[in-house]
PDB file of N, CA and C in Angstrom:
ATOM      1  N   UNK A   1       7.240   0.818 -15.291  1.00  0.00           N
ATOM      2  CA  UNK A   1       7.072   1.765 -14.197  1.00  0.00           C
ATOM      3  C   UNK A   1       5.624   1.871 -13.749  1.00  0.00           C
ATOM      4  N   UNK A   2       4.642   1.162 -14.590  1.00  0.00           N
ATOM      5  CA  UNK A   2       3.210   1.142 -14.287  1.00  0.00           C
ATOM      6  C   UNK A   2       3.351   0.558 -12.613  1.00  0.00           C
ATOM      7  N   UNK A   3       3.905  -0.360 -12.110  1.00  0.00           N
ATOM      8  CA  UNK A   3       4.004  -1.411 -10.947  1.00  0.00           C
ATOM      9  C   UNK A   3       4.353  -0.164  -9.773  1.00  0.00           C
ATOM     10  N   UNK A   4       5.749   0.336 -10.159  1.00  0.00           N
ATOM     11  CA  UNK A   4       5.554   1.769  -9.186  1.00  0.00           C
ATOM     12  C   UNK A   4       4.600   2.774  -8.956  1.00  0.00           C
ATOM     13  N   UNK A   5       3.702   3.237 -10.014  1.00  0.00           N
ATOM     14  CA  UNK A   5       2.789   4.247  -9.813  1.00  0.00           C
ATOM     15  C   UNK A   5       1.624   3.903  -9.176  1.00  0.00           C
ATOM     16  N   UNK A   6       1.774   2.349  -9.104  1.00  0.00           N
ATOM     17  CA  UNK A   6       0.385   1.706  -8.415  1.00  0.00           C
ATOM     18  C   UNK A   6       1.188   1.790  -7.006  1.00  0.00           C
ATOM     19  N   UNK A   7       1.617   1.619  -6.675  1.00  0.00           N
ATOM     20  CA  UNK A   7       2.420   1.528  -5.065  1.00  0.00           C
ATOM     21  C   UNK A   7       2.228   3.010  -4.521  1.00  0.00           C
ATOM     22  N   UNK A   8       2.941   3.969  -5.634  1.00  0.00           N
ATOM     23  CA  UNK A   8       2.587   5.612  -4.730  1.00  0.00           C
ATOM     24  C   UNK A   8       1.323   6.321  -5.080  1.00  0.00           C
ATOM     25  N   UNK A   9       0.498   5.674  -5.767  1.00  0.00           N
ATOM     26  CA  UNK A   9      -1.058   6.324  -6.099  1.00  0.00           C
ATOM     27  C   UNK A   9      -1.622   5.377  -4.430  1.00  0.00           C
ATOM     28  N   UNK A  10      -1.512   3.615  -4.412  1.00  0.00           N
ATOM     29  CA  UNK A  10      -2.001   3.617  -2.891  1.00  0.00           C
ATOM     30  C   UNK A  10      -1.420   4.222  -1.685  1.00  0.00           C
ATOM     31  N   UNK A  11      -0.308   4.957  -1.705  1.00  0.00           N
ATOM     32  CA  UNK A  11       0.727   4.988  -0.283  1.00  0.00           C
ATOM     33  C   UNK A  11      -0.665   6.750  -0.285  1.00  0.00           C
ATOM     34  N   UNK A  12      -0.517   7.420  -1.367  1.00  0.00           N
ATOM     35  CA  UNK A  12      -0.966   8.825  -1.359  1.00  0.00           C
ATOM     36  C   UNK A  12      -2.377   9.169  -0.881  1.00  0.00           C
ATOM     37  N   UNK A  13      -3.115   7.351  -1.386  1.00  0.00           N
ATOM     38  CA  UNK A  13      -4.463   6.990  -0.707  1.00  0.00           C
ATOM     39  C   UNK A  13      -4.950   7.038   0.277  1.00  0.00           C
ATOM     40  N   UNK A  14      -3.635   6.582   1.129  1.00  0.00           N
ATOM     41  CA  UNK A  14      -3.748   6.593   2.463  1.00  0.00           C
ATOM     42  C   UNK A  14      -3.577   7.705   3.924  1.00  0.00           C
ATOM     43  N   UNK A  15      -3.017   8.522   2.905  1.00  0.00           N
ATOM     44  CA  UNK A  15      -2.368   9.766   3.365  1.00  0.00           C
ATOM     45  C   UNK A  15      -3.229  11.080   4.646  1.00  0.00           C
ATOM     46  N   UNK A  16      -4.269  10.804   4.373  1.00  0.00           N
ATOM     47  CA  UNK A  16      -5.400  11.091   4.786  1.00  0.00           C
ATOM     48  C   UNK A  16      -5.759  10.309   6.056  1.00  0.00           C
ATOM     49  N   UNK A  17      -6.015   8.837   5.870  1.00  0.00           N
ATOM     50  CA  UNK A  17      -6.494   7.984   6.347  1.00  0.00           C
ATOM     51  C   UNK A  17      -5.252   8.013   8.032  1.00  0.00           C
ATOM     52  N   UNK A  18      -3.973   8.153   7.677  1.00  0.00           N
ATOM     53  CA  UNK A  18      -3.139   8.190   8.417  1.00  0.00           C
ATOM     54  C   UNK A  18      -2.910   9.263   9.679  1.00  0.00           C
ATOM     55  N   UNK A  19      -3.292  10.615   8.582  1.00  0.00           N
ATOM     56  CA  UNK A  19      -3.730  11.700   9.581  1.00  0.00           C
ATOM     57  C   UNK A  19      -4.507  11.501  10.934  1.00  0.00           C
ATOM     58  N   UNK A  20      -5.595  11.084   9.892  1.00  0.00           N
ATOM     59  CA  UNK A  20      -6.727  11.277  11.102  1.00  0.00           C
ATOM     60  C   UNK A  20      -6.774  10.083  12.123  1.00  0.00           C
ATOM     61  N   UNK A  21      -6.214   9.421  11.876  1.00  0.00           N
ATOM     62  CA  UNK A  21      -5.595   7.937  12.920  1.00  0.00           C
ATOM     63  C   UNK A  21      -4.636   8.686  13.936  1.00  0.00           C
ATOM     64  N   UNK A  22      -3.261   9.021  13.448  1.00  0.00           N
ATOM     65  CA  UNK A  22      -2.661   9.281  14.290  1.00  0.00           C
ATOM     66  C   UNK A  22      -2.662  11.030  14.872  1.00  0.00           C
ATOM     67  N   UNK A  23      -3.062  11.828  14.297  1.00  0.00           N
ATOM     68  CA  UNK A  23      -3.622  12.821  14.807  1.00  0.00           C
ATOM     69  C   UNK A  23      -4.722  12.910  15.751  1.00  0.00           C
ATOM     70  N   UNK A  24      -6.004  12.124  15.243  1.00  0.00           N
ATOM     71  CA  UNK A  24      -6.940  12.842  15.533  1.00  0.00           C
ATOM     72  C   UNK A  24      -8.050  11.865  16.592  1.00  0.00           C
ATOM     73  N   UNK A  25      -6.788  10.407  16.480  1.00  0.00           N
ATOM     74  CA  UNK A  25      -7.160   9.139  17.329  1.00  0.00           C
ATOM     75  C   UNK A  25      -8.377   8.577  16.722  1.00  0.00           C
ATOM     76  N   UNK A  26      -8.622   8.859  15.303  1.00  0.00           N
ATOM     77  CA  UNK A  26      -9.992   8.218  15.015  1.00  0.00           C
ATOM     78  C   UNK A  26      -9.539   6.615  14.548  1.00  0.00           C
ATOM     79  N   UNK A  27     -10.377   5.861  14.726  1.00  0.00           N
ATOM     80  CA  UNK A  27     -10.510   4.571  14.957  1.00  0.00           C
ATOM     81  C   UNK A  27     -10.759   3.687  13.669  1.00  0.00           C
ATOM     82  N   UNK A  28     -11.481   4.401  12.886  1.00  0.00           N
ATOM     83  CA  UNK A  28     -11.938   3.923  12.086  1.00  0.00           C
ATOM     84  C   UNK A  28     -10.937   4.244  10.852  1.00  0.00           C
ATOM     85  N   UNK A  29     -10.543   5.626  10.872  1.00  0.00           N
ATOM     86  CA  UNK A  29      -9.261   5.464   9.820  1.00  0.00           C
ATOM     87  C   UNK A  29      -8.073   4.738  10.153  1.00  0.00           C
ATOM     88  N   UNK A  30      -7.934   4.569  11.271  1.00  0.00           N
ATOM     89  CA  UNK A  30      -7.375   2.833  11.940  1.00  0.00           C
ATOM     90  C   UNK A  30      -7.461   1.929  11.230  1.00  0.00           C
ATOM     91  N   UNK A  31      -8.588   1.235  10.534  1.00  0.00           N
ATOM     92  CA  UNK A  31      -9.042   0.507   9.985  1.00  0.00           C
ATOM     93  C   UNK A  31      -8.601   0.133   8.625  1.00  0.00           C
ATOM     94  N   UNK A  32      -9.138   1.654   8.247  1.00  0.00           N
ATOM     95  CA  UNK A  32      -8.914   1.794   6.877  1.00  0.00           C
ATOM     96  C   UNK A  32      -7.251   1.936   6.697  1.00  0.00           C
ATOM     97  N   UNK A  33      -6.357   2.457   7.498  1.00  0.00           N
ATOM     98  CA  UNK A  33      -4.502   2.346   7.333  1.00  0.00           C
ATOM     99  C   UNK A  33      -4.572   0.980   7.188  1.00  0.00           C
ATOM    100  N   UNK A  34      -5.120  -0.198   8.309  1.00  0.00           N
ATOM    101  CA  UNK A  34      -4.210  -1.497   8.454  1.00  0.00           C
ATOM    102  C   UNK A  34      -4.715  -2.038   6.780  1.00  0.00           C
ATOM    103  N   UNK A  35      -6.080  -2.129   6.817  1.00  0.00           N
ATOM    104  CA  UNK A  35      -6.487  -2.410   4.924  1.00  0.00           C
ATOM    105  C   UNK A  35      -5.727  -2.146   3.980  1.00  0.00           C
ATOM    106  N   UNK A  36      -5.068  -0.864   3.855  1.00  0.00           N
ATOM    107  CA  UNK A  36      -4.411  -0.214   2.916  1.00  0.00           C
ATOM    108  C   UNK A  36      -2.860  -1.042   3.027  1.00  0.00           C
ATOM    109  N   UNK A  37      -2.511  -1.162   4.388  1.00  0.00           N
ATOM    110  CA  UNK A  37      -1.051  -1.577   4.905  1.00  0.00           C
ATOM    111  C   UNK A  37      -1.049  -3.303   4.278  1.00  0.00           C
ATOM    112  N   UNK A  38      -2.325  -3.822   4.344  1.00  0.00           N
ATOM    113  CA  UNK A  38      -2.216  -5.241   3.419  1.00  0.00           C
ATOM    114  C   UNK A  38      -2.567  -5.126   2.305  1.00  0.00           C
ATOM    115  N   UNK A  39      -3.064  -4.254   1.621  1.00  0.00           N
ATOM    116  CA  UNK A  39      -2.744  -4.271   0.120  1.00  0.00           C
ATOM    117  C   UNK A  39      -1.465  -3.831  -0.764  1.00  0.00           C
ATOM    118  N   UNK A  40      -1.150  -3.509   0.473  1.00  0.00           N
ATOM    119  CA  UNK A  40       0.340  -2.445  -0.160  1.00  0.00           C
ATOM    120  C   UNK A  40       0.990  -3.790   0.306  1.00  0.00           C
ATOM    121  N   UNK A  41       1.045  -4.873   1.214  1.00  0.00           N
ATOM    122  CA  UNK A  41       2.047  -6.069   1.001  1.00  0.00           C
ATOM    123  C   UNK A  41       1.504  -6.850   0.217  1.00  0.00           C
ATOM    124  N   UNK A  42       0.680  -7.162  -0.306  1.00  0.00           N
ATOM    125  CA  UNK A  42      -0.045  -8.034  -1.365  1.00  0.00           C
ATOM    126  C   UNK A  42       0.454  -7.693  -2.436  1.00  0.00           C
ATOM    127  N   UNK A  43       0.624  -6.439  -2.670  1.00  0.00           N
ATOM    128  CA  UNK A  43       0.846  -5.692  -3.762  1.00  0.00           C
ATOM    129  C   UNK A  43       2.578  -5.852  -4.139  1.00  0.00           C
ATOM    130  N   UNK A  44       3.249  -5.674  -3.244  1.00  0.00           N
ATOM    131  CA  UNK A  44       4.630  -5.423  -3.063  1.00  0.00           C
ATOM    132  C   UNK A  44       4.513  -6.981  -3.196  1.00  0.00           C
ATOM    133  N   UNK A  45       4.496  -8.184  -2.777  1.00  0.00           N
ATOM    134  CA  UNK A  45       4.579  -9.387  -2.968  1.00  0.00           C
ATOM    135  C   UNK A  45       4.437 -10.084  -4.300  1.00  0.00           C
ATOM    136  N   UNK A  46       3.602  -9.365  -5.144  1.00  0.00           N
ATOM    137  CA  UNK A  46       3.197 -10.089  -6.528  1.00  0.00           C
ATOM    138  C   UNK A  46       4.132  -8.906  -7.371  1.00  0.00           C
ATOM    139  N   UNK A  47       4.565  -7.900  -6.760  1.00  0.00           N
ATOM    140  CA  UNK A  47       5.624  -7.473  -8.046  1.00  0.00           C
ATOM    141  C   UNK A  47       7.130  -7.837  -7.755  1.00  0.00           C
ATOM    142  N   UNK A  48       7.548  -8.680  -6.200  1.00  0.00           N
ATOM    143  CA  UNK A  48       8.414  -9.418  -6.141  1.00  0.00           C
ATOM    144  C   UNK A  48       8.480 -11.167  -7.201  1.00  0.00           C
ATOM    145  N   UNK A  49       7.397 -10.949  -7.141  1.00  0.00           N
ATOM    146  CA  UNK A  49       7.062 -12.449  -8.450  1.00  0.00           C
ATOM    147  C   UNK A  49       7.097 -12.164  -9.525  1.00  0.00           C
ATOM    148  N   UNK A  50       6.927 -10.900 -10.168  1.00  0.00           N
ATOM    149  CA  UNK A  50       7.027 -10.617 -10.892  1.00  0.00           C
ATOM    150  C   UNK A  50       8.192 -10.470 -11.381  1.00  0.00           C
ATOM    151  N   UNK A  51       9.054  -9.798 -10.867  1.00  0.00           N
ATOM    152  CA  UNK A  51      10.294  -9.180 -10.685  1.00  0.00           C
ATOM    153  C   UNK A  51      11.225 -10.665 -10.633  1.00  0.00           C
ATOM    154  N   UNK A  52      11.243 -11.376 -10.041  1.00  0.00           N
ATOM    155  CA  UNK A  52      11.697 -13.318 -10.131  1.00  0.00           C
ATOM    156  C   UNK A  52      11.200 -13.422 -11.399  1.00  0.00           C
ATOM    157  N   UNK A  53      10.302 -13.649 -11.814  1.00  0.00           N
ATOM    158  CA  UNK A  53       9.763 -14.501 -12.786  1.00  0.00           C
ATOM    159  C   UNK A  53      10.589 -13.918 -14.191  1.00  0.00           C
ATOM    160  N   UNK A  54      10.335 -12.549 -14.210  1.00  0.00           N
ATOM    161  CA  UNK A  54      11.577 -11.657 -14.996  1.00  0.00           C
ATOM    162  C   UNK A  54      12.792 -12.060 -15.176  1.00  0.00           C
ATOM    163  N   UNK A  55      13.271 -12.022 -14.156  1.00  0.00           N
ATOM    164  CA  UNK A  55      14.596 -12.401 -13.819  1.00  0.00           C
ATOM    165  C   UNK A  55      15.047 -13.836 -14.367  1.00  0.00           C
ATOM    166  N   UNK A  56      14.010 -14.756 -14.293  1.00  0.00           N
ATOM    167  CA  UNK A  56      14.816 -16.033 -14.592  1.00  0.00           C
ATOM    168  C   UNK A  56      14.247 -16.751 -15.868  1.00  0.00           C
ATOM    169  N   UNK A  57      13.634 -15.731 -16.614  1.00  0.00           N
ATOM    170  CA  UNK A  57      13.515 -15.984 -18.327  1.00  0.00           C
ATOM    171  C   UNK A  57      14.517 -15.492 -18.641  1.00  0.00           C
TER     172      UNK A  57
END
């Protein structure tokens, strides 16, 4: 369950960052969402390999 708590400790990271993007039109926490939005598929991608690699030992 370590693999999940890393997924909602970054989603909670961002939480902030999201506000002030879509609230508050700032630009730069723009930035910082799309960053966060590719680590969270990077992330989600290597615990799909993980999750395979599991699977077929």
């Amino acid at each position: 369950m370590n693999r999940f708590s890393e997924i909602k400790d970054l989603i909670m990271s961002l939480e902030a960052d999201f506000e002030k993007f879509y609230d508050k039109k700032n630009q730069a926490a723009g930035t910082r969402v799309r960053k966060g939005m590719q680590d969270l598929k990077n992330l989600a991608q290597d615990i799909r390999k993980e999750v395979q690699d599991i699977k077929n030992s």
